[in-house]
PDB file of N, CA and C in Angstrom:
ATOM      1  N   UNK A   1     -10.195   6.593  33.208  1.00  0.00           N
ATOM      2  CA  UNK A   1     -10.567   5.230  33.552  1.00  0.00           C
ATOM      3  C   UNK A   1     -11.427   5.192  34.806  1.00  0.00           C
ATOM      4  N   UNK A   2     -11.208   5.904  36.000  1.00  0.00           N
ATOM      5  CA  UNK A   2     -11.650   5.547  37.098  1.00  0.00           C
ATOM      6  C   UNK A   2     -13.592   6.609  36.935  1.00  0.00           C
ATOM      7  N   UNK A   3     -13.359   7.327  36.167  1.00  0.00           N
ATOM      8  CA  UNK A   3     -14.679   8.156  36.055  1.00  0.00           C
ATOM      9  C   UNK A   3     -15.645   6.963  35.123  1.00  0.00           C
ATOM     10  N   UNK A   4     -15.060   6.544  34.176  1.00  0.00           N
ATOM     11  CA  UNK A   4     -15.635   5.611  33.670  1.00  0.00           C
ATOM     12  C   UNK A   4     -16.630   4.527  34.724  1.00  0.00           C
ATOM     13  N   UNK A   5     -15.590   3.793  35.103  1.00  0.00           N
ATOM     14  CA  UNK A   5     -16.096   3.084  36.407  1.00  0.00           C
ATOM     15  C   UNK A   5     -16.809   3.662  37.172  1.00  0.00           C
ATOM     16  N   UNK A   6     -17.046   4.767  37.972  1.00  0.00           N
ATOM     17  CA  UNK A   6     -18.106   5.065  38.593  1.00  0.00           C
ATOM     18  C   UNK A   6     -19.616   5.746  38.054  1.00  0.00           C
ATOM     19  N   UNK A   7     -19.152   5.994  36.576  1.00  0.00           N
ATOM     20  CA  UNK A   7     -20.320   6.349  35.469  1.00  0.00           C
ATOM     21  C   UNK A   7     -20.949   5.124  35.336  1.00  0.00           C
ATOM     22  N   UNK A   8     -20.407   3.738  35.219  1.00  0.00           N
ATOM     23  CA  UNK A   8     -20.988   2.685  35.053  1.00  0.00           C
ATOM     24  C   UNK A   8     -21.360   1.567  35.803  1.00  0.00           C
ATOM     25  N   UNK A   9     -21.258   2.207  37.314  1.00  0.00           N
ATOM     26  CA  UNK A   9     -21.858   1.455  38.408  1.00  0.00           C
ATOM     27  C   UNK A   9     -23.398   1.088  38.189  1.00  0.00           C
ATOM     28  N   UNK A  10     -24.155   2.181  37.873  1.00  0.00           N
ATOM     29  CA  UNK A  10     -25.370   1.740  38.264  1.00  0.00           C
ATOM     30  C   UNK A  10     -25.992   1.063  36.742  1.00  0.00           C
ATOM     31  N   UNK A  11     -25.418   0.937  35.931  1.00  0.00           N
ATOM     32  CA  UNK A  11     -25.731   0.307  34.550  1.00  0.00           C
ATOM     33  C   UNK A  11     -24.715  -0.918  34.350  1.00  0.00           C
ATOM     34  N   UNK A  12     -24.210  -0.660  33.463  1.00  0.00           N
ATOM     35  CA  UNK A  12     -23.307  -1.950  33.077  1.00  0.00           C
ATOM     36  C   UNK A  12     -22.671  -2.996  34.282  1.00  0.00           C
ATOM     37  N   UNK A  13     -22.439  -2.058  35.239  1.00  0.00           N
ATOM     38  CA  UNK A  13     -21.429  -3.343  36.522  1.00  0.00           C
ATOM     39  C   UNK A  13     -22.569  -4.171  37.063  1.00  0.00           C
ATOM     40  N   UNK A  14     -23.908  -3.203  37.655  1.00  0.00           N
ATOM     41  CA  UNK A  14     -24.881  -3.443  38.427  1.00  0.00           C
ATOM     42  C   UNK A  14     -25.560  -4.968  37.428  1.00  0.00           C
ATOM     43  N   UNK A  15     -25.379  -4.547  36.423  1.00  0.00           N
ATOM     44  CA  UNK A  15     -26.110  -5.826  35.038  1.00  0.00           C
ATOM     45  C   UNK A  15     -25.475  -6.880  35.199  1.00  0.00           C
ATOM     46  N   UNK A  16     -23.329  -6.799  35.153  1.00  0.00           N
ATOM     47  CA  UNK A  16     -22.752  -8.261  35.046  1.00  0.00           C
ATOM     48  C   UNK A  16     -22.670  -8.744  36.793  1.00  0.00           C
ATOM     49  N   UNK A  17     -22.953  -7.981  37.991  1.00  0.00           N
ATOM     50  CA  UNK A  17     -23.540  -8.521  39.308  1.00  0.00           C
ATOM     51  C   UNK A  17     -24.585  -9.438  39.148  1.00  0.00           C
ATOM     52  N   UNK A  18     -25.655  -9.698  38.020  1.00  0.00           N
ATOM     53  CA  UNK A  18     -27.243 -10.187  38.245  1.00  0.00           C
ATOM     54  C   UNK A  18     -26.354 -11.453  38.181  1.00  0.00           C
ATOM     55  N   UNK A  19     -25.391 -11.874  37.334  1.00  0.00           N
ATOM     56  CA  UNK A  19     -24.832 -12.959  36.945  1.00  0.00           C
ATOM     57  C   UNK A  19     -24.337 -13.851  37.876  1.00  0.00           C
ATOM     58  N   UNK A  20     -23.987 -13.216  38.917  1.00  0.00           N
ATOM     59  CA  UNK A  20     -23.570 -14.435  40.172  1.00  0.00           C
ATOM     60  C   UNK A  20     -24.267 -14.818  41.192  1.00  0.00           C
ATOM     61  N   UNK A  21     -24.144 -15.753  41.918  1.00  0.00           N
ATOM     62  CA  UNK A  21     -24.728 -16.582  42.782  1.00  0.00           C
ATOM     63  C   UNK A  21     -24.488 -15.943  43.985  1.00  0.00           C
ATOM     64  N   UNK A  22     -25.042 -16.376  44.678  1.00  0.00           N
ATOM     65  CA  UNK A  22     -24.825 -16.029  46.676  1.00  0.00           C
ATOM     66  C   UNK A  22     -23.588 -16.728  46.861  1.00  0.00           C
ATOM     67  N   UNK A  23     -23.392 -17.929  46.372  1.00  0.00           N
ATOM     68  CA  UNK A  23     -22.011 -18.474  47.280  1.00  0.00           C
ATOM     69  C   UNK A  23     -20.794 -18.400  46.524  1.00  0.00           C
ATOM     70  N   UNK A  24     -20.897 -17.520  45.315  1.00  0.00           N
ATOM     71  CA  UNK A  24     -19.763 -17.095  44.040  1.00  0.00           C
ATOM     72  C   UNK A  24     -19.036 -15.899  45.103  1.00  0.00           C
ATOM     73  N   UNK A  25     -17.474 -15.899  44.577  1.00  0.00           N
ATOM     74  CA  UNK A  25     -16.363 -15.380  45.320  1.00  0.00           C
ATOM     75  C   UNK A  25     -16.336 -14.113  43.895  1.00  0.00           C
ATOM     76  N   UNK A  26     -15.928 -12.905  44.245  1.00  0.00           N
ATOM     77  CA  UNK A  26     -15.480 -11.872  43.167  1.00  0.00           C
ATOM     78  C   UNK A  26     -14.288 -11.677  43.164  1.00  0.00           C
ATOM     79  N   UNK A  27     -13.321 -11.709  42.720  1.00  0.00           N
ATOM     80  CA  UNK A  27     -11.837 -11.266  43.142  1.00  0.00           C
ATOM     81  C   UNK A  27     -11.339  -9.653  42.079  1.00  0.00           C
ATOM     82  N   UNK A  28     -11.443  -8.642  42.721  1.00  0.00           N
ATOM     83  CA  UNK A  28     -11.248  -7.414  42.172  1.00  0.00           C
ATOM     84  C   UNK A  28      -9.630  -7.578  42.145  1.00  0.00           C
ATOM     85  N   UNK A  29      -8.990  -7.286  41.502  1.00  0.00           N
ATOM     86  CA  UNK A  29      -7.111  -6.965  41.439  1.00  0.00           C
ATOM     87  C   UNK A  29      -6.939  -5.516  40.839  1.00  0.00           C
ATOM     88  N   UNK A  30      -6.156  -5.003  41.846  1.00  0.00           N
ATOM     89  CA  UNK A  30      -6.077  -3.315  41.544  1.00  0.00           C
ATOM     90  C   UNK A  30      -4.576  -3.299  41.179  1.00  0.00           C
ATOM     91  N   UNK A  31      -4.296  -2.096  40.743  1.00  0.00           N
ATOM     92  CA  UNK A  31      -2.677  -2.191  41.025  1.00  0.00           C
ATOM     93  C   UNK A  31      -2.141  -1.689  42.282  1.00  0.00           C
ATOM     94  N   UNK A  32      -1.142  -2.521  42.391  1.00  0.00           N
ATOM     95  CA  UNK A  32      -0.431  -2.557  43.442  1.00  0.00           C
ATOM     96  C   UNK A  32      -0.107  -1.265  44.188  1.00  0.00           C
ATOM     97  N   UNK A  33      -0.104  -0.020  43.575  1.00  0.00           N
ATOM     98  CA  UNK A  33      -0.004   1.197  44.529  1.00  0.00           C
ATOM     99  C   UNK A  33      -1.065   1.375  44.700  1.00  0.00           C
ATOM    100  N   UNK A  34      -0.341   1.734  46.167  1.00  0.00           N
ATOM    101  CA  UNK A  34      -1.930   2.092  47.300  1.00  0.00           C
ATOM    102  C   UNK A  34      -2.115   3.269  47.024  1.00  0.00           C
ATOM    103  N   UNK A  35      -1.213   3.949  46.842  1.00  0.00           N
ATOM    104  CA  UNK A  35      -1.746   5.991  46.739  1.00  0.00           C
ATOM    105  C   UNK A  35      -2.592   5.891  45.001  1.00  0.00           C
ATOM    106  N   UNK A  36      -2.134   4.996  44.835  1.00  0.00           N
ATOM    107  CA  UNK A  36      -3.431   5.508  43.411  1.00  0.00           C
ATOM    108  C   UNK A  36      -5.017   5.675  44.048  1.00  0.00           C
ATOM    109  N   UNK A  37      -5.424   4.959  45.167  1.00  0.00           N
ATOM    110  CA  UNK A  37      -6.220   4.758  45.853  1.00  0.00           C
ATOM    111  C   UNK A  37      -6.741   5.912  47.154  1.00  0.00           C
ATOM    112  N   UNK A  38      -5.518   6.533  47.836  1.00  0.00           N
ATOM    113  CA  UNK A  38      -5.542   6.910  48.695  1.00  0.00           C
ATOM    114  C   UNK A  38      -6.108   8.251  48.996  1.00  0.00           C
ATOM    115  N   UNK A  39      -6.012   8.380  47.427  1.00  0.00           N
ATOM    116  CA  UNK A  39      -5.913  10.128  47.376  1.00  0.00           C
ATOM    117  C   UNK A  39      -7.599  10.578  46.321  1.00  0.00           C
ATOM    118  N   UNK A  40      -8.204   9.206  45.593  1.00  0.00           N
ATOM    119  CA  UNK A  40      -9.283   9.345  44.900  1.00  0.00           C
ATOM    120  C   UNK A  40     -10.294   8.764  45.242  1.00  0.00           C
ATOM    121  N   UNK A  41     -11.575   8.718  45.670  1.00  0.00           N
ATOM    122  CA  UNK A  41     -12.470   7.874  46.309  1.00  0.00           C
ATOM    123  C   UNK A  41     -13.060   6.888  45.348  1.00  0.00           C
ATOM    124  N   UNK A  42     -12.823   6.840  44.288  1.00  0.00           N
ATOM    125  CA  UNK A  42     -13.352   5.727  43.020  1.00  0.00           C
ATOM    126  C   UNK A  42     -13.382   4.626  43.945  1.00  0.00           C
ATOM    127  N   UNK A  43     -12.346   4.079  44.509  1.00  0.00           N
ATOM    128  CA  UNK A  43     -12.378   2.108  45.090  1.00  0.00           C
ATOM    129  C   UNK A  43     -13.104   2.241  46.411  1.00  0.00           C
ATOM    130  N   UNK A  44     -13.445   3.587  46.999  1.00  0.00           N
ATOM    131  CA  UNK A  44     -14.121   3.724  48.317  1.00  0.00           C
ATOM    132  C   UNK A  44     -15.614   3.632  47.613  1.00  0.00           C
ATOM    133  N   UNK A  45     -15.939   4.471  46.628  1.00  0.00           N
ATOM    134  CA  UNK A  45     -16.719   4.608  45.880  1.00  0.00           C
ATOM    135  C   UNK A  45     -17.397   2.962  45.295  1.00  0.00           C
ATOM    136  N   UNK A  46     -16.809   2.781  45.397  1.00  0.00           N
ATOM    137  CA  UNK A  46     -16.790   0.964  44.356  1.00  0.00           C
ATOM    138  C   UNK A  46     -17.465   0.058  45.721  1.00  0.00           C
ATOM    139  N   UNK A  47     -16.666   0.209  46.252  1.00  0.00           N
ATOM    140  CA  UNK A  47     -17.052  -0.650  47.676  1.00  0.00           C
ATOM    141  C   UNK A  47     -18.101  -0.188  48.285  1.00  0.00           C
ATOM    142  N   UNK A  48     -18.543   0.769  48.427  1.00  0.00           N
ATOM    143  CA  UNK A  48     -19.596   1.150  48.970  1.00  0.00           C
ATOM    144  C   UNK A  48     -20.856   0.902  48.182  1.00  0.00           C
ATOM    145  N   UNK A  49     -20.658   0.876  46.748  1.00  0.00           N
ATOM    146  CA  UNK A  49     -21.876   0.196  45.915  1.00  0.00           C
ATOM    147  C   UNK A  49     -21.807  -1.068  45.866  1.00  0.00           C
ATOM    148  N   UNK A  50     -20.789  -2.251  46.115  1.00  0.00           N
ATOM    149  CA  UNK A  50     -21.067  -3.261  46.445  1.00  0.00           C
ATOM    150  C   UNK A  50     -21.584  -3.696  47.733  1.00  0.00           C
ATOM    151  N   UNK A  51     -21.824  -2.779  48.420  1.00  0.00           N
ATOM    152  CA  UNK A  51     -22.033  -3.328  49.669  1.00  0.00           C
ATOM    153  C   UNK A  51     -23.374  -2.812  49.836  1.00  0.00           C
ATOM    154  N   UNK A  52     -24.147  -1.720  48.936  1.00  0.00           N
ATOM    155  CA  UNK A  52     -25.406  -1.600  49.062  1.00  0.00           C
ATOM    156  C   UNK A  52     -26.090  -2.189  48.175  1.00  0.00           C
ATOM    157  N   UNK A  53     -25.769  -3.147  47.474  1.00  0.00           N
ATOM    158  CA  UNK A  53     -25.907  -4.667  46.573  1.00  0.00           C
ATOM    159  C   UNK A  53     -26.011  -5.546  47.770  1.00  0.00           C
ATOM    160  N   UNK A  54     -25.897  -5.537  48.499  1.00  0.00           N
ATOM    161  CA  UNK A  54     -25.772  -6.938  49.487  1.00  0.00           C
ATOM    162  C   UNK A  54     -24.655  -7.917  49.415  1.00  0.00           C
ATOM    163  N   UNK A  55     -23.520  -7.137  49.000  1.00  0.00           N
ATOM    164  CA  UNK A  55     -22.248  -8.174  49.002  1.00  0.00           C
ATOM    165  C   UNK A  55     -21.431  -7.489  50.253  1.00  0.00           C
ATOM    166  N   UNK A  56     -20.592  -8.847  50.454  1.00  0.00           N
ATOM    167  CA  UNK A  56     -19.773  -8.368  52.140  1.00  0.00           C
ATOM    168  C   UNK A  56     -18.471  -8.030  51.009  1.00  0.00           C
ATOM    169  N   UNK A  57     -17.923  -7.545  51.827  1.00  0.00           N
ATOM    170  CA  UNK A  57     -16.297  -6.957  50.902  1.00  0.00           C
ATOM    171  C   UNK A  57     -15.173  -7.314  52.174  1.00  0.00           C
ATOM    172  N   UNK A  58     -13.962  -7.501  51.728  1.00  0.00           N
ATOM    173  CA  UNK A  58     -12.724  -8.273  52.445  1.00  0.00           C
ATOM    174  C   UNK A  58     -11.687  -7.614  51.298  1.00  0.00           C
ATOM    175  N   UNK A  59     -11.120  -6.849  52.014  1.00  0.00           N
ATOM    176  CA  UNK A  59      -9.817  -6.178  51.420  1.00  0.00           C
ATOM    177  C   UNK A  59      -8.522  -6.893  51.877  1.00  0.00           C
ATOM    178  N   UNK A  60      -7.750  -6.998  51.168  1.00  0.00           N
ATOM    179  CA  UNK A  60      -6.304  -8.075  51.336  1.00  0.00           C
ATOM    180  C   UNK A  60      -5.482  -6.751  50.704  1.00  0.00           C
ATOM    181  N   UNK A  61      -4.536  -6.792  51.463  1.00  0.00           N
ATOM    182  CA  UNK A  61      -3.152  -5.621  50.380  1.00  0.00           C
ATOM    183  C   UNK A  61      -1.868  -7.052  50.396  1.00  0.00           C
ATOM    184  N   UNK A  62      -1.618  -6.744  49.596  1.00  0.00           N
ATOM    185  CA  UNK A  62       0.109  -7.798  49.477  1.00  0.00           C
ATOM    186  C   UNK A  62       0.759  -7.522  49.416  1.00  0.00           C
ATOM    187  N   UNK A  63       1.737  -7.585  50.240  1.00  0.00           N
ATOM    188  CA  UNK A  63       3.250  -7.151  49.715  1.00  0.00           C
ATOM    189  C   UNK A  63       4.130  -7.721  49.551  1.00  0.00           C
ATOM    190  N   UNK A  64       5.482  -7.750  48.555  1.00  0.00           N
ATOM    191  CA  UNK A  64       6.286  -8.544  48.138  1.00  0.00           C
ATOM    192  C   UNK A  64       7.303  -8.356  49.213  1.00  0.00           C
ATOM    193  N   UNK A  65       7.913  -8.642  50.008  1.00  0.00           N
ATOM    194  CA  UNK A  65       8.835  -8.436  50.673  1.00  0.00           C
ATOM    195  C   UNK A  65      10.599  -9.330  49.925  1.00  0.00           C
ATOM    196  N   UNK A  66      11.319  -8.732  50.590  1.00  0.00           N
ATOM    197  CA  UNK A  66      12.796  -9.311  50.325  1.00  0.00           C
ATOM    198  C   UNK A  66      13.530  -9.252  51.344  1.00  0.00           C
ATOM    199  N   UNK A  67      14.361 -10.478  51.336  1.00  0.00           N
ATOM    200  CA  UNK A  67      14.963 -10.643  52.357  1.00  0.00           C
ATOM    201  C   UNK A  67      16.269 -10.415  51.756  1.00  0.00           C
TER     202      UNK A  67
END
C-alpha cells in the first residue's frame, strides 16, 4: 500500500490536487499508530510533496485518553 502511494505521487495524486482551490482544507486520516509512521518515510515522503505543491501542512495526532 504505502509503495503504491509514493509510485503515484507524481501522476494520479498530483492530477486529483489540480481539483482544489487555494482556500479548500485537505484532511488526510492515517491510522492511529504512530510507529506505522515512525519507522517508514512514505507520510514524510507525502508531506514533503505536498509542500513542494505549494500547500502548507499542519499535523494534529489525537489521542483518546481515559479517565
Amino acid at each position: 500500500m504505502t509503495m503504491h502511494l509514493e509510485d503515484s505521487l507524481d501522476d494520479w495524486f498530483d492530477e486529483q490536487l489540480e481539483n482544489y482551490l487555494d482556500d479548500d482544507y485537505l484532511v488526510f486520516d492515517c491510522p492511529g499508530q504512530i510507529e506505522l509512521f515512525t519507522h517508514v518515510p512514505v507520510l514524510r515522503n507525502f508531506v514533503e510533496h505536498l509542500k513542494r505543491k505549494i500547500f502548507n501542512v499542519c499535523a494534529v495526532y489525537l489521542l483518546d485518553s481515559r479517565v
